[in-house]
PDB file of N, CA and C in Angstrom:
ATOM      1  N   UNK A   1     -31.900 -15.686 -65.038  1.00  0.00           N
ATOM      2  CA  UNK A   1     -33.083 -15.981 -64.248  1.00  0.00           C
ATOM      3  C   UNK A   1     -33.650 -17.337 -64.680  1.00  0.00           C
ATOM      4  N   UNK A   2     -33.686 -18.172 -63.656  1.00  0.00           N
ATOM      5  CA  UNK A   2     -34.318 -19.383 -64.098  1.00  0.00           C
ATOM      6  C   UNK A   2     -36.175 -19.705 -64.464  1.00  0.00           C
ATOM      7  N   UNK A   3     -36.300 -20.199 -65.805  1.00  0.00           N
ATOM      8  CA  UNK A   3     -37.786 -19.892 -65.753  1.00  0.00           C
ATOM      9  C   UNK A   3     -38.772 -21.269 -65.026  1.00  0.00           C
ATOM     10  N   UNK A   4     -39.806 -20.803 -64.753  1.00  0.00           N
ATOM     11  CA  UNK A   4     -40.637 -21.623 -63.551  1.00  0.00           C
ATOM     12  C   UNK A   4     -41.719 -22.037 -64.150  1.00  0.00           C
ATOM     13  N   UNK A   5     -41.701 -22.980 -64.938  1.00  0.00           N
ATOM     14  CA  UNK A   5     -42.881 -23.735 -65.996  1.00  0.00           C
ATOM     15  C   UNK A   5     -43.926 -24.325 -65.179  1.00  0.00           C
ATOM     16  N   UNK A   6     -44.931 -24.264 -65.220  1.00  0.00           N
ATOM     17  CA  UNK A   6     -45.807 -24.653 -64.844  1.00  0.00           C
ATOM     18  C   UNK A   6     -46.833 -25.443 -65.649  1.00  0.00           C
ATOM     19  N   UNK A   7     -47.519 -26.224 -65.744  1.00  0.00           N
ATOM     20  CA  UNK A   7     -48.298 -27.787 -66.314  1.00  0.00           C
ATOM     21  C   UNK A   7     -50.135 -27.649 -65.061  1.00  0.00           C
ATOM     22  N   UNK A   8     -50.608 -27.816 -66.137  1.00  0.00           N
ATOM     23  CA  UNK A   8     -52.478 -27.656 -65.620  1.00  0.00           C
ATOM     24  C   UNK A   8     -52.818 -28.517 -66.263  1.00  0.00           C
ATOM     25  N   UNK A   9     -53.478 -29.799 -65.709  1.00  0.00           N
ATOM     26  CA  UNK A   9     -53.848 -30.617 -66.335  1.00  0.00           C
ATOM     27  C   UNK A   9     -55.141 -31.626 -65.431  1.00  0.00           C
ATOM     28  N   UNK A  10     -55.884 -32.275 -65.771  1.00  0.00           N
ATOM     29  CA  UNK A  10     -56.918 -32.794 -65.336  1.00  0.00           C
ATOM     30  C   UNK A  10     -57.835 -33.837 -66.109  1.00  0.00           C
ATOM     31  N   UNK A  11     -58.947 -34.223 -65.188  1.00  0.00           N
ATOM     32  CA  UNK A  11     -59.708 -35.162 -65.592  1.00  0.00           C
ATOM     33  C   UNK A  11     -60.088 -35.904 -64.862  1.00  0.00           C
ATOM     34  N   UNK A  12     -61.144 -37.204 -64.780  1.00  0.00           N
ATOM     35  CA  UNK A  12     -61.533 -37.651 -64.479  1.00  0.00           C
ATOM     36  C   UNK A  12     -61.200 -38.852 -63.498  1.00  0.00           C
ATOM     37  N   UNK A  13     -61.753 -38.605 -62.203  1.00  0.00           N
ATOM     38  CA  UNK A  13     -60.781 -39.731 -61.581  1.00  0.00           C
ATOM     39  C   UNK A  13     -61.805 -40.736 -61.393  1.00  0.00           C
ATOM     40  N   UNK A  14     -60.787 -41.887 -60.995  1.00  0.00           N
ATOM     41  CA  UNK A  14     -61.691 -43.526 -60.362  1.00  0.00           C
ATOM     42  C   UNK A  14     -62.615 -43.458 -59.244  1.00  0.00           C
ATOM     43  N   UNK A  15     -61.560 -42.865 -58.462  1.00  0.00           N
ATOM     44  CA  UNK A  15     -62.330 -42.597 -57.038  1.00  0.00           C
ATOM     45  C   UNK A  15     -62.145 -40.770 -56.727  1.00  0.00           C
ATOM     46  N   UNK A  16     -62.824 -40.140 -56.269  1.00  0.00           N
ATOM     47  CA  UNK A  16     -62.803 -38.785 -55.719  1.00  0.00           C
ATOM     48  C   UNK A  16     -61.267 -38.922 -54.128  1.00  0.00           C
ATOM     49  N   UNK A  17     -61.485 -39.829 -53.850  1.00  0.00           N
ATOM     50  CA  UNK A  17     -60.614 -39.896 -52.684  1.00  0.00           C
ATOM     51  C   UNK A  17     -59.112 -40.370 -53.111  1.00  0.00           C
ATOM     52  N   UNK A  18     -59.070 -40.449 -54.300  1.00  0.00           N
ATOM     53  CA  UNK A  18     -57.881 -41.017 -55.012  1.00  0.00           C
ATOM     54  C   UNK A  18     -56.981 -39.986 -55.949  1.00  0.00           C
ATOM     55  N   UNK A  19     -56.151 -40.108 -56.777  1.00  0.00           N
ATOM     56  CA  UNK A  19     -55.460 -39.063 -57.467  1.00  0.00           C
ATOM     57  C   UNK A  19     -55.349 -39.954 -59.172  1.00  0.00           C
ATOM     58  N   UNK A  20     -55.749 -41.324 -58.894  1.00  0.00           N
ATOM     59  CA  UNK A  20     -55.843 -42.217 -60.365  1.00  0.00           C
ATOM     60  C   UNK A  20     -57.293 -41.960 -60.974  1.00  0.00           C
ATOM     61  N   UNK A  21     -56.805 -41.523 -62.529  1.00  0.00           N
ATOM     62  CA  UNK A  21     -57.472 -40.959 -63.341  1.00  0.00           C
ATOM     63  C   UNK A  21     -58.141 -42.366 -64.079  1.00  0.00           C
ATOM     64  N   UNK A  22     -59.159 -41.947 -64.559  1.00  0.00           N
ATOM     65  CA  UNK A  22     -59.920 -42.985 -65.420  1.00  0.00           C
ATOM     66  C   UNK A  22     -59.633 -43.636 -66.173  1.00  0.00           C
ATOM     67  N   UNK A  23     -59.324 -42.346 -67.149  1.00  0.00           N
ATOM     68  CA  UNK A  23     -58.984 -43.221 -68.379  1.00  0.00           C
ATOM     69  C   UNK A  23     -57.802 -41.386 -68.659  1.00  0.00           C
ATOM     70  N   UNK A  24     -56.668 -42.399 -68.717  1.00  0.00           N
ATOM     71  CA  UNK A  24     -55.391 -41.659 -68.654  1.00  0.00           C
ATOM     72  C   UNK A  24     -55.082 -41.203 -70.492  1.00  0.00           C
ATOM     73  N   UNK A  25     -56.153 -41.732 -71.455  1.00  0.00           N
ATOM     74  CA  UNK A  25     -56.075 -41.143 -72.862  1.00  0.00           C
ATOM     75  C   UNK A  25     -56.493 -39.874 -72.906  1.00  0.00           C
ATOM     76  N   UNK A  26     -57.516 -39.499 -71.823  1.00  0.00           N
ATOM     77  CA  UNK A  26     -58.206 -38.396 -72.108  1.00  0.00           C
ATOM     78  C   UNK A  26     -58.004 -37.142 -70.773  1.00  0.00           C
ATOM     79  N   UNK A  27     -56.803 -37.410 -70.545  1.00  0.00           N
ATOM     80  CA  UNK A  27     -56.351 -36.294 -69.325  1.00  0.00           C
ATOM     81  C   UNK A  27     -56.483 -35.269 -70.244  1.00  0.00           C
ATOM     82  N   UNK A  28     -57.110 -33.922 -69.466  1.00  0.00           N
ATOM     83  CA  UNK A  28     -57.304 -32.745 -70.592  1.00  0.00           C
ATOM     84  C   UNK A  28     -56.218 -31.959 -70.046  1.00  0.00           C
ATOM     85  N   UNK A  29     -55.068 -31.498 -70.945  1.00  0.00           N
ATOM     86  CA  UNK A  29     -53.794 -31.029 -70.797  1.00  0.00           C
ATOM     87  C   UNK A  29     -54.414 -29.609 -70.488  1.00  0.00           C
ATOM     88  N   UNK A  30     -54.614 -28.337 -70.018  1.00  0.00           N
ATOM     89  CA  UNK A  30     -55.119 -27.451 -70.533  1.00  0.00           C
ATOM     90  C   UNK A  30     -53.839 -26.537 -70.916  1.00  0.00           C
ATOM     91  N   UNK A  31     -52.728 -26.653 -70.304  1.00  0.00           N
ATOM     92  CA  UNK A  31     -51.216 -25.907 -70.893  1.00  0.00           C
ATOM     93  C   UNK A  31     -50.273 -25.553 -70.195  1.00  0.00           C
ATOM     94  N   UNK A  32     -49.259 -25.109 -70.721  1.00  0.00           N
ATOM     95  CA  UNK A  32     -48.383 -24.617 -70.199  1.00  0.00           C
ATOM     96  C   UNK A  32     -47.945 -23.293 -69.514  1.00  0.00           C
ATOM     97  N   UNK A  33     -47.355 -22.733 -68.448  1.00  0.00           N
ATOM     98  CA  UNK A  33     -47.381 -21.633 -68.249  1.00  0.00           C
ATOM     99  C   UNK A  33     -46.305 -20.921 -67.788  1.00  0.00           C
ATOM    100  N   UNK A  34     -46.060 -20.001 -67.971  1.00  0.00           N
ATOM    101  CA  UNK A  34     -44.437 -18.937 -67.479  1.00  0.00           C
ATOM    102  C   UNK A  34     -45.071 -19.124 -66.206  1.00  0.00           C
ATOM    103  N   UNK A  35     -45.646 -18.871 -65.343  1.00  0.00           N
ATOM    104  CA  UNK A  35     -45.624 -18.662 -63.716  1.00  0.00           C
ATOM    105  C   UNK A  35     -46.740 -19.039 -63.182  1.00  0.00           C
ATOM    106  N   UNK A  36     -46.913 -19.105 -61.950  1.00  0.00           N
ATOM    107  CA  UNK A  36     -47.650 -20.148 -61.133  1.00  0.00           C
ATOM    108  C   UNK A  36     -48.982 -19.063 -60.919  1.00  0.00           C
ATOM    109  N   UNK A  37     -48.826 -17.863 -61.083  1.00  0.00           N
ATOM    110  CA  UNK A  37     -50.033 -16.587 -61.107  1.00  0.00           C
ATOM    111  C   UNK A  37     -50.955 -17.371 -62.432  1.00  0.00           C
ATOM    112  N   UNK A  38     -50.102 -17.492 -63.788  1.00  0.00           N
ATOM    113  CA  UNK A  38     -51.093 -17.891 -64.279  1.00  0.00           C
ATOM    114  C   UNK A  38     -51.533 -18.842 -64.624  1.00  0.00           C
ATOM    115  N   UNK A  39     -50.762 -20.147 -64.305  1.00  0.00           N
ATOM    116  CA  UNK A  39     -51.504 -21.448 -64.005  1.00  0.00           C
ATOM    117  C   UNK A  39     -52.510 -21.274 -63.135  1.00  0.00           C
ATOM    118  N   UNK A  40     -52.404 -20.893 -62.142  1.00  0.00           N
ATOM    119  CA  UNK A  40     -53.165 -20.484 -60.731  1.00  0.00           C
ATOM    120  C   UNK A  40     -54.810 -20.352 -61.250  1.00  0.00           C
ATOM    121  N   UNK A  41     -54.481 -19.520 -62.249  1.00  0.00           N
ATOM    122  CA  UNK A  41     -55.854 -18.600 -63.235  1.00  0.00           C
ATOM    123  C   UNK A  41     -56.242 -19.880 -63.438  1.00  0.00           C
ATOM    124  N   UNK A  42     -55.915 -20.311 -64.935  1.00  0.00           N
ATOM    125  CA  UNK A  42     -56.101 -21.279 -65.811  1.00  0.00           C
ATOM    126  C   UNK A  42     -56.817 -22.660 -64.578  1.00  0.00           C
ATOM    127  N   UNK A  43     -55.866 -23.055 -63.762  1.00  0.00           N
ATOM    128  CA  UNK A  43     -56.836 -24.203 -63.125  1.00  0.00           C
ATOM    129  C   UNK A  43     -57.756 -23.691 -62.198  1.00  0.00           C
ATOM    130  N   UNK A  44     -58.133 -22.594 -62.038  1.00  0.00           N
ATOM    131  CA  UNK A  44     -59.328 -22.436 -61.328  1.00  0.00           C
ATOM    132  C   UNK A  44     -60.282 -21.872 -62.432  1.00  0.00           C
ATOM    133  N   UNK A  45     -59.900 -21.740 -63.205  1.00  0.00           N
ATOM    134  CA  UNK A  45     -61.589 -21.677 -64.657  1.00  0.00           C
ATOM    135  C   UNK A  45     -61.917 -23.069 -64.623  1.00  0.00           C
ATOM    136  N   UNK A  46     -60.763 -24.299 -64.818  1.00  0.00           N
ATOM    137  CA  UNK A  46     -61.428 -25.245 -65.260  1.00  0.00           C
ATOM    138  C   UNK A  46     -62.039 -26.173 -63.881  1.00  0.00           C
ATOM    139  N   UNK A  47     -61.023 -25.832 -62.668  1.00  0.00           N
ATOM    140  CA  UNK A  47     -62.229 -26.246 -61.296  1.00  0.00           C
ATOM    141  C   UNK A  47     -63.355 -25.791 -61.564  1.00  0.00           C
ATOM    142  N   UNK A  48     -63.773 -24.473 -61.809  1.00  0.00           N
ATOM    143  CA  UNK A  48     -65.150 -23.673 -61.575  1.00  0.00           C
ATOM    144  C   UNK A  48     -66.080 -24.505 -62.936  1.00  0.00           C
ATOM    145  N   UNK A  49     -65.425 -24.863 -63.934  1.00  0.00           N
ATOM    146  CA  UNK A  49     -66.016 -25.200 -65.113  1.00  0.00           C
ATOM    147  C   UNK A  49     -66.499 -26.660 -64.310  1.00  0.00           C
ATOM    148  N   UNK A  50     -65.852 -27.581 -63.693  1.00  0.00           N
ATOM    149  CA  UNK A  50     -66.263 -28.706 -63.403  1.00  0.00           C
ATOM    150  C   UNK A  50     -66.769 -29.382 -61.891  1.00  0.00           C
ATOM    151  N   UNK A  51     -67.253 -28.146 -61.217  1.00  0.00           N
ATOM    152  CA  UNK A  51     -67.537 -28.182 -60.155  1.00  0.00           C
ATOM    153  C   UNK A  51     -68.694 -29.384 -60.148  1.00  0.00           C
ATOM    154  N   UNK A  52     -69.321 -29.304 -60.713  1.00  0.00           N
ATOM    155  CA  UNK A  52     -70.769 -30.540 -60.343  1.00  0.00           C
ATOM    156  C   UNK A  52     -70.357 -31.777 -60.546  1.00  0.00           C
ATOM    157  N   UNK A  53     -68.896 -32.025 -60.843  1.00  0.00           N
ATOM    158  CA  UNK A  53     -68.785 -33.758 -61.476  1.00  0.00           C
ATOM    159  C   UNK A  53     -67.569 -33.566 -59.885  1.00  0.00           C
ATOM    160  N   UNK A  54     -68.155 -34.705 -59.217  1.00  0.00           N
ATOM    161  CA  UNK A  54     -67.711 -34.813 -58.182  1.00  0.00           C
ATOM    162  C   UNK A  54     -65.915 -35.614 -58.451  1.00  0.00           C
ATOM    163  N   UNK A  55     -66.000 -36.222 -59.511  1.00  0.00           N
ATOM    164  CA  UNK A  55     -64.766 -36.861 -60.462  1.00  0.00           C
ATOM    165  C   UNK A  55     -63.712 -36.363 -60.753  1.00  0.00           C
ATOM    166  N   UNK A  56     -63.771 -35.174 -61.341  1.00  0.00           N
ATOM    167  CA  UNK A  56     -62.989 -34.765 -61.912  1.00  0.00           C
ATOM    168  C   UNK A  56     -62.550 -33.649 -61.129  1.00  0.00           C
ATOM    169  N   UNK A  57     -61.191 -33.422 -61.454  1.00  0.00           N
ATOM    170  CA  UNK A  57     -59.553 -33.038 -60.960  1.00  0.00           C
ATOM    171  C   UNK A  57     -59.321 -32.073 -61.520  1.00  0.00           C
ATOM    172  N   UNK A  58     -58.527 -30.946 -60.930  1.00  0.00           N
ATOM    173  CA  UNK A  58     -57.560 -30.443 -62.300  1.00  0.00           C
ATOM    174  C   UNK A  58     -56.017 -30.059 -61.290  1.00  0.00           C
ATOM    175  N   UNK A  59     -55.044 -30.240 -61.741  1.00  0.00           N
ATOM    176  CA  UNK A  59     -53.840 -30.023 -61.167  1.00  0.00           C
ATOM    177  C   UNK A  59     -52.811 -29.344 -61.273  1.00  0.00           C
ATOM    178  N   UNK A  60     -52.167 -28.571 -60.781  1.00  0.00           N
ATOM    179  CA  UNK A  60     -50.749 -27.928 -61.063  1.00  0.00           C
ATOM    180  C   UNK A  60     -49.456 -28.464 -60.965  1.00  0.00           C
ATOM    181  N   UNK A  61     -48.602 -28.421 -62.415  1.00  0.00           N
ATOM    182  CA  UNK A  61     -47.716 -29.525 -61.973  1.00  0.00           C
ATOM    183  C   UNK A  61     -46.337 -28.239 -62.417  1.00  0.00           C
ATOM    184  N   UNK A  62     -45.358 -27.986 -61.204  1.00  0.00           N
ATOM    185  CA  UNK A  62     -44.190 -27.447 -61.234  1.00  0.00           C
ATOM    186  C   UNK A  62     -43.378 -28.155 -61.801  1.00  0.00           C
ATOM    187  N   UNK A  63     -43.287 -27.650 -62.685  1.00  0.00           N
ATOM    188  CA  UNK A  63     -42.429 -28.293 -64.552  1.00  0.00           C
ATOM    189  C   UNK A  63     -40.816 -27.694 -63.591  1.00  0.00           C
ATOM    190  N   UNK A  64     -40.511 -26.916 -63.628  1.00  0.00           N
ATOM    191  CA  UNK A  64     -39.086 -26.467 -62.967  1.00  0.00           C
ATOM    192  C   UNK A  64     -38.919 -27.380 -61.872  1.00  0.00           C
ATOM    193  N   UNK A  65     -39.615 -28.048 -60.959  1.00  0.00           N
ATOM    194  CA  UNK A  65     -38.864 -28.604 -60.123  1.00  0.00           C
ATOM    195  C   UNK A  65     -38.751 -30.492 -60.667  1.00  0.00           C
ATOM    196  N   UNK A  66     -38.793 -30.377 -61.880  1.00  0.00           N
ATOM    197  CA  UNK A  66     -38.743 -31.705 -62.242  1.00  0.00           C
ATOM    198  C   UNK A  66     -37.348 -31.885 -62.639  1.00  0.00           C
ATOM    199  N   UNK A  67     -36.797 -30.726 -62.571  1.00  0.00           N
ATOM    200  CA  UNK A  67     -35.486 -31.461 -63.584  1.00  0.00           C
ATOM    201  C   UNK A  67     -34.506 -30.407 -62.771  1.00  0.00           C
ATOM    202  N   UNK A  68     -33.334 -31.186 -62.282  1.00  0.00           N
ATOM    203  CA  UNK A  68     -32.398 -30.402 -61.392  1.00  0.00           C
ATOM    204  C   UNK A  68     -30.868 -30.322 -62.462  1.00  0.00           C
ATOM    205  N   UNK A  69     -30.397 -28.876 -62.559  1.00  0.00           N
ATOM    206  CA  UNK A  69     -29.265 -28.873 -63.525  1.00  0.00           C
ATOM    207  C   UNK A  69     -28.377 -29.409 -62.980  1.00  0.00           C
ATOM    208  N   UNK A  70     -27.900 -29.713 -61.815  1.00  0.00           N
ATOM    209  CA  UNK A  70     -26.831 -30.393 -61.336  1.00  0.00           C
ATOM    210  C   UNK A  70     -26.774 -31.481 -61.288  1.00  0.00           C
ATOM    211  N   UNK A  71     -27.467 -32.206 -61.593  1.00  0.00           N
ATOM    212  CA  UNK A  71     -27.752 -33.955 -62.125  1.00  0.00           C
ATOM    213  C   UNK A  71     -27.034 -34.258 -63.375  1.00  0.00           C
ATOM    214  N   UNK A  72     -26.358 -35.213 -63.520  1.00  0.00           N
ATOM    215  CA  UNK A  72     -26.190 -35.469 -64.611  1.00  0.00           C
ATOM    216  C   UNK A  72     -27.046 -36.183 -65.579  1.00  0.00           C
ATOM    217  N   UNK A  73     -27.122 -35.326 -66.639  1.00  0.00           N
ATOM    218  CA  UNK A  73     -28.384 -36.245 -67.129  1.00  0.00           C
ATOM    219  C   UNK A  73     -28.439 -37.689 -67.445  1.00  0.00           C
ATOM    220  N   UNK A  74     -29.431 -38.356 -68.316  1.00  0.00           N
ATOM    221  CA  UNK A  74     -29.373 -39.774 -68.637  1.00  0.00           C
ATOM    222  C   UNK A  74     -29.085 -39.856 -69.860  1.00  0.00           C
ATOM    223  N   UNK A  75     -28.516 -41.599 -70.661  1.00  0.00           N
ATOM    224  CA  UNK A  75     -28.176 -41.583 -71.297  1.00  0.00           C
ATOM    225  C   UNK A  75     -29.199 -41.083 -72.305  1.00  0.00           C
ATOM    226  N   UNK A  76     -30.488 -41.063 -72.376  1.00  0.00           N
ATOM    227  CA  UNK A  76     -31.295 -40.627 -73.571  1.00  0.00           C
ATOM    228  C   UNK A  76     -31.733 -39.485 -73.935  1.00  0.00           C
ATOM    229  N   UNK A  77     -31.306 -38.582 -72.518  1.00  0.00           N
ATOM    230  CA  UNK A  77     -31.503 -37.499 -72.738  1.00  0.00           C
ATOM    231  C   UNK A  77     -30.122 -37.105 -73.585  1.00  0.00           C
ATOM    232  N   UNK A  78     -29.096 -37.653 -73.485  1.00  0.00           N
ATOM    233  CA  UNK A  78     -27.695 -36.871 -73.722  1.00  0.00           C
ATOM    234  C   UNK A  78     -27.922 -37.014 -75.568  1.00  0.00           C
ATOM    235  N   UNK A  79     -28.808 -38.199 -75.964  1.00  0.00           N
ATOM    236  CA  UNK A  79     -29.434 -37.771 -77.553  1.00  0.00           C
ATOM    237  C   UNK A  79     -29.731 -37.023 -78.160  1.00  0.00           C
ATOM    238  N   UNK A  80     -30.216 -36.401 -77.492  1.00  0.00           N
ATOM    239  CA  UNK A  80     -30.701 -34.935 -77.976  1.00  0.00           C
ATOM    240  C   UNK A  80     -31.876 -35.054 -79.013  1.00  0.00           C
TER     241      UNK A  80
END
């Protein structure tokens, strides 16, 4: 079974109408997750936590569809 990683992460953007973050030192990672149920959770505490700052973001990022096994990888990955 292939596992389906999921990435929640957020912060502060430039513009509300934009997806570029402020200041990209302080993206707040909030974690990693086995499935999209509980990322799902996790970024809607921290929407609800930051509802009044018209700025700030929080996002779900599908970690599994970043990397396809039938690719061959690159040379820096093959480093290990």
């Amino acid at each position: 079974m292939t596992q389906r990683l999921h990435l929640v992460f957020g912060g502060e953007l430039k513009d509300p109408a934009t997806k570029e973050f402020r200041d990209v030192e302080n993206i707040d990672i909030v974690g990693i997750f086995p499935n999209y149920e509980a990322a799902y959770s996790a970024w809607k505490s921290k929407a609800q936590q930051t509802v009044d700052n018209a700025h700030a973001r929080y996002f779900i990022a599908h970690l599994h569809r970043l990397r396809d096994e039938g690719t061959a990888a690159s040379a820096t990955e093959e480093l290990g």
